[in-house]
Protein backbone atom coordinates (compact mmCIF):
# COMPACT_ATOMS: atom_id res chain seq x y z
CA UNK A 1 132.28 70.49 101.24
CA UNK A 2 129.81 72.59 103.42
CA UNK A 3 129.52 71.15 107.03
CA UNK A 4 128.24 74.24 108.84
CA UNK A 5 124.75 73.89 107.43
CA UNK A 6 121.58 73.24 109.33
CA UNK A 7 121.37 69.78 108.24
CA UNK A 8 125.23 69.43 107.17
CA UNK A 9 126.55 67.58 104.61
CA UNK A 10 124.23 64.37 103.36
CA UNK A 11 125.73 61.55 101.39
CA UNK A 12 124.55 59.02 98.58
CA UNK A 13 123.16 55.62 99.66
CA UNK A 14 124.31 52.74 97.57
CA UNK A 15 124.68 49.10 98.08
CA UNK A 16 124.02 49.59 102.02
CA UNK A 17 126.88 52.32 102.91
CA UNK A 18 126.54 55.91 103.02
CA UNK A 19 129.28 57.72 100.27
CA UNK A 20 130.07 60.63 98.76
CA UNK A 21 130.07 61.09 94.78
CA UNK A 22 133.11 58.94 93.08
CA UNK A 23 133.98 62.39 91.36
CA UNK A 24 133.39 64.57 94.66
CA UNK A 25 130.62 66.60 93.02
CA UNK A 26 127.97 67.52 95.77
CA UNK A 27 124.98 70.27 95.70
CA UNK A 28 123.46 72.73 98.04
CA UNK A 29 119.84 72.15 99.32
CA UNK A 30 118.03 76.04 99.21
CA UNK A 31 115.51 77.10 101.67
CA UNK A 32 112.97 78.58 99.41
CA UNK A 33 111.55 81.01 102.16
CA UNK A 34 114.76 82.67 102.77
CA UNK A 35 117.21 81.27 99.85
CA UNK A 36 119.87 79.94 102.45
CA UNK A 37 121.91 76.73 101.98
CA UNK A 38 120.41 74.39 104.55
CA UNK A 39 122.36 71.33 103.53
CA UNK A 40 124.99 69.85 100.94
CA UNK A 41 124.39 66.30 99.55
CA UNK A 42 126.58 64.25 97.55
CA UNK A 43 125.58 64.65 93.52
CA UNK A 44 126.09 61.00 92.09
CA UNK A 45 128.50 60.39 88.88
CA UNK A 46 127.65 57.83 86.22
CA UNK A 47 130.29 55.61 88.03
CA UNK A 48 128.12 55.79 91.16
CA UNK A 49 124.76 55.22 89.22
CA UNK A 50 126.27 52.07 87.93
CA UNK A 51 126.79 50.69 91.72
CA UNK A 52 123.62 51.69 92.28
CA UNK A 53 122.42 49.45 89.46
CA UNK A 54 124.62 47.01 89.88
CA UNK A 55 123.63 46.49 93.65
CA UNK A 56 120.23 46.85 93.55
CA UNK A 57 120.05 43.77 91.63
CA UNK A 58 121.88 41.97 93.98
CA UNK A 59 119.77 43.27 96.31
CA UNK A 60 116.79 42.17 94.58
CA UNK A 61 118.46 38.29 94.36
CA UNK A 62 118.68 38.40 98.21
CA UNK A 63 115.16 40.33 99.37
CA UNK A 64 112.89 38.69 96.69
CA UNK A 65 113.73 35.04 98.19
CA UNK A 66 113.59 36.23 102.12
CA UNK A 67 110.74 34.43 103.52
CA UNK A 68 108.26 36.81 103.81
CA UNK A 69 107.99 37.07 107.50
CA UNK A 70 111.72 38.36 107.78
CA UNK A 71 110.88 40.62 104.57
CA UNK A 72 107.42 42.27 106.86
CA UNK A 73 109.79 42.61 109.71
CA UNK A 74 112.49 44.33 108.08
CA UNK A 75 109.77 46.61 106.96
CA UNK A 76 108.42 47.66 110.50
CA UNK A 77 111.67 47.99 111.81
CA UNK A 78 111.84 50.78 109.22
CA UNK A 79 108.85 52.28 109.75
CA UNK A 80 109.32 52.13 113.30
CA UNK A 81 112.92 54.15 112.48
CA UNK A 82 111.01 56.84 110.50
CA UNK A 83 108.30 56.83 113.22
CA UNK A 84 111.02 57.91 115.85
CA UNK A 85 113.06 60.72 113.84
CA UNK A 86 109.64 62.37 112.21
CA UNK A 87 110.67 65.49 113.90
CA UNK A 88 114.00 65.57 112.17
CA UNK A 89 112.36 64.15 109.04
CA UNK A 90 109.07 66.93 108.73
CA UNK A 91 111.93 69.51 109.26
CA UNK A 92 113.91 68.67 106.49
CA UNK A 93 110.89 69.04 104.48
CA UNK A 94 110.16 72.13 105.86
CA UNK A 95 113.70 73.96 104.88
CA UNK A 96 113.97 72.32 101.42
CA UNK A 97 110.76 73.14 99.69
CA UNK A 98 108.83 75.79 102.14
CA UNK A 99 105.67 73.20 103.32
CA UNK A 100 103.86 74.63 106.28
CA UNK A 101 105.29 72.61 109.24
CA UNK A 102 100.93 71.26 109.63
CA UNK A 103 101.75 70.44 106.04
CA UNK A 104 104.74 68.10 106.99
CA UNK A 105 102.51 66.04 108.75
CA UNK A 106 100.56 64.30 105.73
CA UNK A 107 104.20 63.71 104.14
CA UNK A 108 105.45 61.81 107.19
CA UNK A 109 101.96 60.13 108.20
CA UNK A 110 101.56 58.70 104.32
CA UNK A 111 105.08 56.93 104.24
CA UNK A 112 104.13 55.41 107.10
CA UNK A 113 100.76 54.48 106.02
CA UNK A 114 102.25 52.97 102.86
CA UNK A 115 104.93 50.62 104.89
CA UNK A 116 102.16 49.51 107.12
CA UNK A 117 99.70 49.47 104.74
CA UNK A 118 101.38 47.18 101.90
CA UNK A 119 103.07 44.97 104.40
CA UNK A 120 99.63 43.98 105.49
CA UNK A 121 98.67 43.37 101.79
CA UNK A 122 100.90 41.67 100.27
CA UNK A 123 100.22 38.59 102.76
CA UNK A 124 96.70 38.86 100.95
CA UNK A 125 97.95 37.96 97.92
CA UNK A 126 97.73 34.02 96.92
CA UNK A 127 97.79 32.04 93.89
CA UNK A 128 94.43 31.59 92.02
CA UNK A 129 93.25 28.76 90.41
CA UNK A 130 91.67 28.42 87.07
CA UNK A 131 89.09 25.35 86.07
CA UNK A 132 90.65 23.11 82.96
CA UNK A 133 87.45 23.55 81.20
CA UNK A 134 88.76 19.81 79.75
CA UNK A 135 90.08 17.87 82.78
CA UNK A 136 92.87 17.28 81.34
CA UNK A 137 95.16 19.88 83.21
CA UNK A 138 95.43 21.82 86.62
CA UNK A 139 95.79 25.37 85.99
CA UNK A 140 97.19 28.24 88.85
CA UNK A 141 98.12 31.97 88.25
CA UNK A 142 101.37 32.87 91.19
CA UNK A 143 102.44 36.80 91.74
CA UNK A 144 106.69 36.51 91.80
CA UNK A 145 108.69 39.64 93.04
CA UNK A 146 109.39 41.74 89.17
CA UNK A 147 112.62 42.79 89.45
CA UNK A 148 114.67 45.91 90.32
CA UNK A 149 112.56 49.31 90.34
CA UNK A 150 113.57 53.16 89.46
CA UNK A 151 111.34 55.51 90.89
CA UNK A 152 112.04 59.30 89.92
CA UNK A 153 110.16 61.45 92.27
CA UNK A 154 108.40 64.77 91.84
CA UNK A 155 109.54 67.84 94.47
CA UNK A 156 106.09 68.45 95.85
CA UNK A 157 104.98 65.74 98.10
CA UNK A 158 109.23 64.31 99.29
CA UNK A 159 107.83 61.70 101.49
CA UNK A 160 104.61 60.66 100.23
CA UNK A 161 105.47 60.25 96.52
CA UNK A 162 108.54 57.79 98.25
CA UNK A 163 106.26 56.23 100.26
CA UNK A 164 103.76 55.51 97.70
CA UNK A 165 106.89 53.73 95.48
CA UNK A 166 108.87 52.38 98.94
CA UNK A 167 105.44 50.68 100.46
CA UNK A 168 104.52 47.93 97.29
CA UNK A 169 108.14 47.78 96.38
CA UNK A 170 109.04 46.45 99.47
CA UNK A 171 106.30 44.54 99.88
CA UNK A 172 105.98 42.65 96.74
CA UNK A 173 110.02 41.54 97.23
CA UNK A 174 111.60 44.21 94.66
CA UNK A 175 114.41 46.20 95.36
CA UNK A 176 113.83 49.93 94.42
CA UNK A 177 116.09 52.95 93.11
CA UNK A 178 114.73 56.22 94.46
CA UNK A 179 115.66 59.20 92.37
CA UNK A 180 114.27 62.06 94.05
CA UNK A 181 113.79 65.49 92.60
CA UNK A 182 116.90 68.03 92.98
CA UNK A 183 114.36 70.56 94.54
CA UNK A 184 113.57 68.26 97.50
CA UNK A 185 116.02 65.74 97.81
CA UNK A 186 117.09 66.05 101.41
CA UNK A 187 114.42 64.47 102.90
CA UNK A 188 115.05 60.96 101.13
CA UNK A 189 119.09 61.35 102.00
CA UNK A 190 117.98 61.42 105.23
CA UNK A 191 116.22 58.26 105.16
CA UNK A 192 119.04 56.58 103.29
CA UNK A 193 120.90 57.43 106.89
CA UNK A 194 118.25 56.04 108.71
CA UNK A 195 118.19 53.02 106.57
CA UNK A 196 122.05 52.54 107.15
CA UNK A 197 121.93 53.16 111.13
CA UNK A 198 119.13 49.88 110.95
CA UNK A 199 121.45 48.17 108.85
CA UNK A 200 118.92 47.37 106.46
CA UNK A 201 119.67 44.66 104.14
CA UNK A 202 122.26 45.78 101.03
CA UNK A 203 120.82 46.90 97.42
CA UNK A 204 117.27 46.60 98.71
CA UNK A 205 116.91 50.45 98.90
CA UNK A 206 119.20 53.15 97.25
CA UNK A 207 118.71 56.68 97.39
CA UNK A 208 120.92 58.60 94.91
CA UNK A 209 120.62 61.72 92.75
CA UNK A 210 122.39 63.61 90.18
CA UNK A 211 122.27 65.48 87.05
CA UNK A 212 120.30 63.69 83.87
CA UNK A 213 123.30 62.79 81.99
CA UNK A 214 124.78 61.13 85.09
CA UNK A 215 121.88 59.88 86.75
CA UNK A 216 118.43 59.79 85.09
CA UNK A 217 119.50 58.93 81.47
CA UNK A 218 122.02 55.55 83.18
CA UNK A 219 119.05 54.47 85.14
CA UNK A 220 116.61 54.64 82.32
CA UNK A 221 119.26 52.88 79.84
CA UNK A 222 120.28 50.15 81.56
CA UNK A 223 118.60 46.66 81.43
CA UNK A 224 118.51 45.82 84.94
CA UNK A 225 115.19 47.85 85.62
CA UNK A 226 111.85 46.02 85.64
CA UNK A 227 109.68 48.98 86.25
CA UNK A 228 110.63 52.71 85.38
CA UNK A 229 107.80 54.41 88.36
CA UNK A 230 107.33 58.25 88.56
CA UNK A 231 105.48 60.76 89.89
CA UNK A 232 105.67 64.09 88.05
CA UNK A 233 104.85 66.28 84.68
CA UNK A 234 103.68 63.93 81.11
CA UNK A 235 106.62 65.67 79.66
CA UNK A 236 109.37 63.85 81.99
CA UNK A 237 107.20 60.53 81.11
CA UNK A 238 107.59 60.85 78.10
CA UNK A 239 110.81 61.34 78.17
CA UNK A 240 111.46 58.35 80.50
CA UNK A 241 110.05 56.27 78.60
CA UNK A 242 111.91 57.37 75.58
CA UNK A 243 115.18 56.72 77.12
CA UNK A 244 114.21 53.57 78.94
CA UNK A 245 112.85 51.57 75.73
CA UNK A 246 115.80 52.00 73.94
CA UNK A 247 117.61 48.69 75.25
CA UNK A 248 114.68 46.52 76.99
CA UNK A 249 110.81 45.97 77.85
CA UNK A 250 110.11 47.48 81.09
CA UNK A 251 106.72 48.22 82.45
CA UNK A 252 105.82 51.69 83.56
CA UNK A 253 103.86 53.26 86.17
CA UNK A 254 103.84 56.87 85.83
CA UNK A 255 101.60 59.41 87.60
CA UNK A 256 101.68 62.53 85.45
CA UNK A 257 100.66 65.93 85.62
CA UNK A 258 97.04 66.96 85.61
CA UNK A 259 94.39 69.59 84.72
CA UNK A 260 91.14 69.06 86.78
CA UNK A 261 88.14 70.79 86.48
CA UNK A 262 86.10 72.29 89.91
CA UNK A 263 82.38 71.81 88.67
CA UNK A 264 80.08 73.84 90.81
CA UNK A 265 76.60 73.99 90.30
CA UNK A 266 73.39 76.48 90.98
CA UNK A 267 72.36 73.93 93.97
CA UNK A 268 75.62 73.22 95.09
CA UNK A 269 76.78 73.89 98.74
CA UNK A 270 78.25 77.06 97.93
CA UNK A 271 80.14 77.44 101.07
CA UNK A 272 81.58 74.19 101.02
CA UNK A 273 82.71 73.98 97.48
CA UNK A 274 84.26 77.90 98.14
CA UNK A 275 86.11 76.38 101.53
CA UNK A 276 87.30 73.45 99.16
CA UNK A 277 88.25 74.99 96.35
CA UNK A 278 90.27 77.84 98.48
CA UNK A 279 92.20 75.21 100.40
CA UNK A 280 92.89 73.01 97.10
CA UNK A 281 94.82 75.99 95.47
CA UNK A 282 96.38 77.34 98.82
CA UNK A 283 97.49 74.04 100.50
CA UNK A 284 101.47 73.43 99.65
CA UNK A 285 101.19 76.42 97.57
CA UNK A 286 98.42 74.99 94.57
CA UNK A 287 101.86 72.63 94.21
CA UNK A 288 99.32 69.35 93.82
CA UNK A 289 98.69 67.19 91.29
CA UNK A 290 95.17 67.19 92.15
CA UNK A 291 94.91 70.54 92.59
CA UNK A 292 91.64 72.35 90.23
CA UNK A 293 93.62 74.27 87.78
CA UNK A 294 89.90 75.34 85.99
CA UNK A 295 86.81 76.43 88.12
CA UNK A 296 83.70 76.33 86.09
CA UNK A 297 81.62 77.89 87.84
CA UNK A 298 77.34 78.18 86.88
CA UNK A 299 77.03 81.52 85.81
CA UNK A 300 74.21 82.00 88.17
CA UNK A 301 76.33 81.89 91.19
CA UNK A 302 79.60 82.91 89.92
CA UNK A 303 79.70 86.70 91.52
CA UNK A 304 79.09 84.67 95.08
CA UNK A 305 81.50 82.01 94.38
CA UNK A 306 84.04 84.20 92.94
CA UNK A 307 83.90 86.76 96.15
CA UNK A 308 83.72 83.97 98.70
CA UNK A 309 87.04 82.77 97.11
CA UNK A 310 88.82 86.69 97.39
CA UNK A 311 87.44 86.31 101.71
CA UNK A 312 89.65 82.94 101.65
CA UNK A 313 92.63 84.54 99.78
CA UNK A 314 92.21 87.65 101.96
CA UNK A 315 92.65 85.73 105.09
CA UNK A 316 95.31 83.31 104.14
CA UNK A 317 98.18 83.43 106.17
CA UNK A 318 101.40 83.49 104.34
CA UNK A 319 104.95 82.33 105.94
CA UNK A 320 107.16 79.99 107.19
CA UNK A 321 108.29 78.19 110.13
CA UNK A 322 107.13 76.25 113.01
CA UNK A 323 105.61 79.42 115.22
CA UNK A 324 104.11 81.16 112.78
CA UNK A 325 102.17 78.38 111.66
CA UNK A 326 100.97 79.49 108.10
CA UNK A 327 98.64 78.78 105.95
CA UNK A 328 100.88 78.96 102.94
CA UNK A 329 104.42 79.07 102.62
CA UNK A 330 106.46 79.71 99.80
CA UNK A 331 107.24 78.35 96.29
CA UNK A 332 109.48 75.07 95.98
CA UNK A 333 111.69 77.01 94.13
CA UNK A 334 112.44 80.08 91.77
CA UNK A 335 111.53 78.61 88.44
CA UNK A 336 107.88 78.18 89.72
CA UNK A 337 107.49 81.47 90.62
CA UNK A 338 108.64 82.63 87.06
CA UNK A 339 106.28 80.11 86.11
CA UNK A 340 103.14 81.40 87.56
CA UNK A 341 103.97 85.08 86.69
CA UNK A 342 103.90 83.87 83.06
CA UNK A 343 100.45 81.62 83.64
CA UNK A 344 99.22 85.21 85.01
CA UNK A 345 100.63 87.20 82.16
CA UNK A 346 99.31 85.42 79.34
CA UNK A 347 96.21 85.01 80.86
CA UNK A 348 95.19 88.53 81.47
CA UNK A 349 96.80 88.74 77.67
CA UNK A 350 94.02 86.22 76.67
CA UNK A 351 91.48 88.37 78.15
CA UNK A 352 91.24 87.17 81.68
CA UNK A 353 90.10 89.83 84.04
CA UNK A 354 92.87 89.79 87.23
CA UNK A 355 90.22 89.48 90.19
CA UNK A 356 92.70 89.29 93.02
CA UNK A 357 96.39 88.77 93.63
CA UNK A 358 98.89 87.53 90.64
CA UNK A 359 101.98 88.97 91.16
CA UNK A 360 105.23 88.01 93.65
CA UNK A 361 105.12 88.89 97.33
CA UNK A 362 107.85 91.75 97.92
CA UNK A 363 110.26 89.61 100.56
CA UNK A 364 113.04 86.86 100.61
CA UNK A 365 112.10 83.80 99.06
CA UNK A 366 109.89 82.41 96.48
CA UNK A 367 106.69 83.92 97.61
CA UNK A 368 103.67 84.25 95.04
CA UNK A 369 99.85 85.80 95.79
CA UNK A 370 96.95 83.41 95.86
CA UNK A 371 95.59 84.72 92.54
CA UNK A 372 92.17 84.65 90.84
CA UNK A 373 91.30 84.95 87.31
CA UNK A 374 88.12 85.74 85.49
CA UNK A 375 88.57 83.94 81.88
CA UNK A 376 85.66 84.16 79.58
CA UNK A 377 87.00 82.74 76.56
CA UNK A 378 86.68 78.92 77.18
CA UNK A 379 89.32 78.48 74.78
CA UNK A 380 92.18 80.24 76.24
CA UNK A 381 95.12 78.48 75.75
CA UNK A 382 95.82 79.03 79.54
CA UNK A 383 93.25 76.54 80.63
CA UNK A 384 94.77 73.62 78.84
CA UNK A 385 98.03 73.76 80.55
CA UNK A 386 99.48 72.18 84.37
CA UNK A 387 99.37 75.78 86.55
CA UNK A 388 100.66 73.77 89.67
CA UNK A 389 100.39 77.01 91.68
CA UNK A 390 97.87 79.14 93.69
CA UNK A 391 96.06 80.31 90.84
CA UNK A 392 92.16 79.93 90.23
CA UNK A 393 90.86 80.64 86.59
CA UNK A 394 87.30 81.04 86.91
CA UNK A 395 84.75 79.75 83.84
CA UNK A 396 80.86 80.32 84.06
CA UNK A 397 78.69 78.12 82.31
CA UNK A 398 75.05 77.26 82.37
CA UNK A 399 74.06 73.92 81.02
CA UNK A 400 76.16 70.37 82.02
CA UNK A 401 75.80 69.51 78.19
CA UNK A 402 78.05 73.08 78.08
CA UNK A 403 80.47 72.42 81.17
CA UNK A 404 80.94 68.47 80.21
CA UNK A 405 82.45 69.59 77.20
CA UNK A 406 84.66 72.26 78.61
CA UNK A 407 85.65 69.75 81.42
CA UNK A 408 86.71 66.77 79.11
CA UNK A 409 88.52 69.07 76.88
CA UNK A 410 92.02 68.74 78.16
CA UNK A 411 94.59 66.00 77.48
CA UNK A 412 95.10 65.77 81.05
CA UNK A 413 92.75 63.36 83.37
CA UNK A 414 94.02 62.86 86.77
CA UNK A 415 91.41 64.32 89.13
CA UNK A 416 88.16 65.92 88.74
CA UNK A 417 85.49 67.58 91.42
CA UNK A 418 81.74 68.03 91.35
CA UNK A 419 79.24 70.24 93.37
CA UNK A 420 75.28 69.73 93.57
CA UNK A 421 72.66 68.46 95.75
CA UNK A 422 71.25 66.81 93.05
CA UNK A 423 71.83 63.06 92.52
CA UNK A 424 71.24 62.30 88.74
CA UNK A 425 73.65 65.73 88.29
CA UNK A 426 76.14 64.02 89.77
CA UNK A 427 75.55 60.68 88.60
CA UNK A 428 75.73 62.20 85.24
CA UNK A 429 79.23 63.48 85.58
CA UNK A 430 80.67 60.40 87.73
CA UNK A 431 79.83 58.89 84.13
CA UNK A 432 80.41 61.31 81.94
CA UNK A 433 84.12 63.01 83.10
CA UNK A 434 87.28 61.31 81.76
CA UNK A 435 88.95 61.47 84.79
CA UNK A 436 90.96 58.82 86.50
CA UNK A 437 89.10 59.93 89.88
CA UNK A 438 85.94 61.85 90.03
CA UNK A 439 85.34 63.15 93.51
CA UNK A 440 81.62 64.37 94.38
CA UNK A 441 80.85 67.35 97.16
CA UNK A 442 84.00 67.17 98.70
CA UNK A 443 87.27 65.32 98.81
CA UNK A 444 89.36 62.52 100.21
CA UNK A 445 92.46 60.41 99.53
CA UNK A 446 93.88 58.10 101.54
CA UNK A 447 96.19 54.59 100.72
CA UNK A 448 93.69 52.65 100.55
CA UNK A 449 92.32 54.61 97.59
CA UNK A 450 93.46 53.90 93.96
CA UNK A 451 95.08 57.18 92.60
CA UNK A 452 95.50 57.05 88.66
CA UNK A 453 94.97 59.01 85.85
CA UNK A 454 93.37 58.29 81.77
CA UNK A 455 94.99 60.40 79.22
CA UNK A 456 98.26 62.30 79.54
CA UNK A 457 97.67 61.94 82.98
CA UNK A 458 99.68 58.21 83.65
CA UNK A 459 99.63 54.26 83.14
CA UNK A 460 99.23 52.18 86.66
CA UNK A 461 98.26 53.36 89.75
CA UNK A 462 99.37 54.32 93.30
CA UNK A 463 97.95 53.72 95.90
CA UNK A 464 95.10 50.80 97.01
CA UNK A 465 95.90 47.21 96.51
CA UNK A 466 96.00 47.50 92.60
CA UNK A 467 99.43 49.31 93.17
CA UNK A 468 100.87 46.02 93.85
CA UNK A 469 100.13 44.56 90.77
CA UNK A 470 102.81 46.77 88.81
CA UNK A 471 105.59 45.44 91.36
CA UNK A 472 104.64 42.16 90.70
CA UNK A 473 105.23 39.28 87.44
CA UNK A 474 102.14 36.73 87.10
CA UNK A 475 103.26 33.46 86.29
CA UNK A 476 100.99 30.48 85.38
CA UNK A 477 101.89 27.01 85.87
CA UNK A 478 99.96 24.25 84.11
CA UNK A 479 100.35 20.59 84.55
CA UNK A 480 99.04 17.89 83.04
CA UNK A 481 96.80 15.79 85.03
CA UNK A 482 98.40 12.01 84.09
C-alpha cells in the first residue's frame, strides 16, 4: 500500500466507516499532466459491494423516516463540510484528471448548489388533491422516498455529476450508492472522509469503486436498487440497463453521451458565436457532454468563422497547475488521447481538410492540440459519433431546410446551439431541433435548469425541480366518503 503519495492512501466508504477492500486490492490515482501516482484508493471486492448494498438499505429504512427537518440539517452540515475543505477538494480534482485549477471551481460550486438547492425544494413538494368527479370519494397523490439509488458517474465533471445525483437523493429521503469513474475517483473518496469525520448517518451515502465484475455488474444485479442513475456514454446505459433488468423493475435516469450541432448563421454575431464555440471545445479539454462536436457553419461566413476559431486555438494556453493558470490542461487519461488521434485520422481519411492542430503535444502527459477540421462530405461517418475532445469539424451549409436536416441527423440529442439575429430563424429551430435543450445566441446552465436529453441521449433529467421526481414513488390514496 502506497502512503507516500500526494494525497496518500484513500479508503472505501461503506455502512458509515472508512475500509480498505475485504481482498486488499487497491489502485493508483494518475496525474494525467505528468503520469505520477498521486494517490492509492482501496478497489472494492464483490464481498464489499454486497455491504455496500446491504447497508444502504438500511440506511434508506433510517433516513427516509427522519423528519425532514433533521434530514435538511444533516444536509447543510455537509455542505457546510465540503464548503470548508474546497481547497483540498478542487485539488484533488486537479491531480486526477488535469482540470484547470479556474476549472475546479464550477465542480466544487455545483455540489454545493445541488445540496442547497434540493434541500430547499423538496420542502416544496406537497400532496395534491384530485376532484372525485362523483362525490363519492376523496382523492390525494403523496411523493414517498423510492428506495436505495446507484449512481455510476462519468470522469469528466467528479463533483458536479455527484452533486447532481447526491442533491435530490438526499433530499427526497433515498439513500444513494456512488460509483464513480476509475479515471476520477479520488475526489468522491475524499468526500466519503469528510462524510465520516461529520459522522453522517450510516448507509445513507457510500462511495465505493471497483472493477465491473466486482462492482458495477453486483450493483446492477441486485434487487435492492430503486433507481440505476448515470451520467456517461449510451453504450454504458445500455449496458446498465441490461444487467440491471435481469432480476427486478428499476427506474432509470441516465444522462448519455451527446452529439450537438453549433448552428451559425449569415446574421449571426460572428464574434460571439467564434468566442463560444472556441471556449465550448477548449474548456476541460472538449471533455463535455454538451460540448458541439459538429459546427455547421453558413457557407457565406465560413472562411471568417473558421479563421476566428484558428486566433482562439492560437492563443490558448495549454498546462497545468495552480500558477500557470491555463486555459487547457491535459486529457483525463491516455485512452482519450488515442481516441482523438483516431477521430483525426479517419477524418482527414474521409476527406476532411486538417485546418489547424490534430496531433499530441510532444511532453509528459496526455496532452492533445485544439484541432479543426474542414469536412465537406455531410455524411462522414465522423460526424455521427461522441468526439468528447478539442476537436471542431466544420460543415457549411446555406439554407435551414439544408442544416435542419444535417442537425437532426444523429441518434444523439442532448444539447444543441443556434446563432442569428433573426427571431423567426431561431424560433424555427427552437421547434424544429430534436434536442433535449436548444440554447439560442449563447449559453447557460445552472441547477435550476432541467438538463436532459431525447434519443440516445438519456431517460430523466438532472438538474431543476423535475430531477426530484425520479427519486421519488407517487402514491395515491383514495377513500371513500361514507
Amino acid at each position: 500500500m502506497k502512503t507516500n503519495l500526494k494525497f496518500g492512501h484513500k479508503k472505501l466508504y461503506i455502512n458509515g466507516e472508512l475500509r480498505d477492500a475485504s481482498n486488499g486490492a487497491s489502485f493508483d490515482v494518475i496525474c494525467p499532466a505528468d503520469e505520477q501516482v498521486v494517490a492509492n484508493l482501496a478497489w472494492a471486492s464483490k464481498e464489499d459491494t454486497q455491504l455496500a448494498l446491504s447497508s444502504a438499505q438500511k440506511g434508506f429504512e433510517y433516513w427516509s423516516t427522519l423528519p425532514i427537518t433533521e434530514r435538511l440539517d444533516w444536509i447543510d452540515k455537509l455542505r457546510n463540510k465540503l464548503i470548508e475543505n474546497s481547497d483540498l477538494l478542487r485539488e484533488s480534482i486537479m491531480y486526477e484528471m488535469g482540470k484547470t485549477w479556474e476549472g475546479s471551481a464550477e465542480d466544487l460550486t455545483s455540489i454545493t448548489n445541488s445540496l442547497k438547492y434540493y434541500a430547499e425544494e423538496i420542502v416544496k413538494r406537497h400532496d395534491i388533491n384530485i376532484d372525485d368527479k362523483e362525490g363519492t370519494h376523496s382523492h390525494y397523490v403523496k411523493s414517498q422516498p423510492l428506495g436505495v439509488v446507484v449512481a455510476f458517474l462519468a470522469y469528466n465533471f467528479p463533483l458536479l455529476n455527484l452533486g447532481f445525483k447526491l442533491g435530490p437523493a438526499l433530499a427526497a429521503g433515498c439513500s444513494i450508492i456512488l460509483k464513480p469513474s476509475e479515471f476520477s475517483p479520488l475526489s468522491a473518496y475524499i468526500i466519503g472522509a469528510l462524510c465520516k469525520e461529520l459522522n453522517f448517518p450510516k448507509g445513507v451515502i457510500t462511495i465505493i469503486s471497483g472493477d465491473v465484475e466486482n462492482v458495477g455488474i453486483p450493483l446492477c444485479e441486485s434487487k435492492i436498487p430503486r433507481l440505476i442513475t448515470m451520467i456517461g456514454s449510451t453504450e454504458t446505459a445500455q449496458k446498465l440497463i441490461a444487467q440491471s433488468s435481469k432480476t427486478s423493475i428499476k427506474r432509470y435516469s441516465m444522462e448519455c453521451g451527446g452529439n450537438a450541432p453549433f448552428i451559425v448563421f449569415d446574421d449571426a454575431d460572428l464574434e460571439l458565436a467564434i468566442t463560444i464555440g472556441a471556449a465550448l471545445k477548449t474548456g476541460n479539454t472538449g471533455q463535455i457532454c454538451v460540448a458541439p462536436n459538429r459546427f455547421f457553419i453558413h457557407e457565406s461566413v465560413i472562411d471568417a468563422f473558421t479563421d476566428g476559431m484558428v486566433a482562439k486555438f492560437k492563443n490558448t494556453v495549454i498546462g497545468f497547475g495552480k500558477e500557470n493558470k491555463p486555459d487547457m490542461g491535459p486529457m483525463t487519461n491516455k485512452q482519450s488521447v488515442l481516441k482523438v488521434s483516431k477521430i483525426v485520422k479517419d477524418a482527414i481519411a474521409q476527406g476532411g481538410k486538417l485546418i489547424y492542430g490534430g496531433k499530441p503535444i510532444n511532453r509528459k502527459g496526455f496532452y492533445f492540440e485544439p484541432t479543426i477540421i474542414r469536412m465537406d462530405d455531410n455524411n462522414a461517418a465522423i460526424l455521427q459519433e461522441e468526439i468528447f475532445g478539442p476537436i471542431a469539424n466544420i460543415v457549411t451549409f446555406s439554407s435551414k431546410e439544408e442544416v435542419l436536416e444535417l442537425a437532426n441527423n444523429t441518434d444523439a440529442g442532448l444539447a444543441s446551439y443556434v446563432f442569428s439575429k433573426n427571431t423567426d430563424t431561431l424560433n424555427y429551430f427552437a421547434d424544429k431541433l430534436e434536442f433535449g435543450e436548444v440554447q439560442l445566441n449563447g449559453v447557460k446552465y445552472d441547477i435550476y435548469l432541467p438538463h436532459g436529453g431525447v434519443k440516445n441521449s438519456g431517460i430523466g433529467v438532472d438538474c431543476s425541480t423535475y430531477a426530484l421526481d425520479d427519486y421519488l414513488a407517487k402514491k395515491r390514496v383514495t377513500k371513500a366518503l361514507i
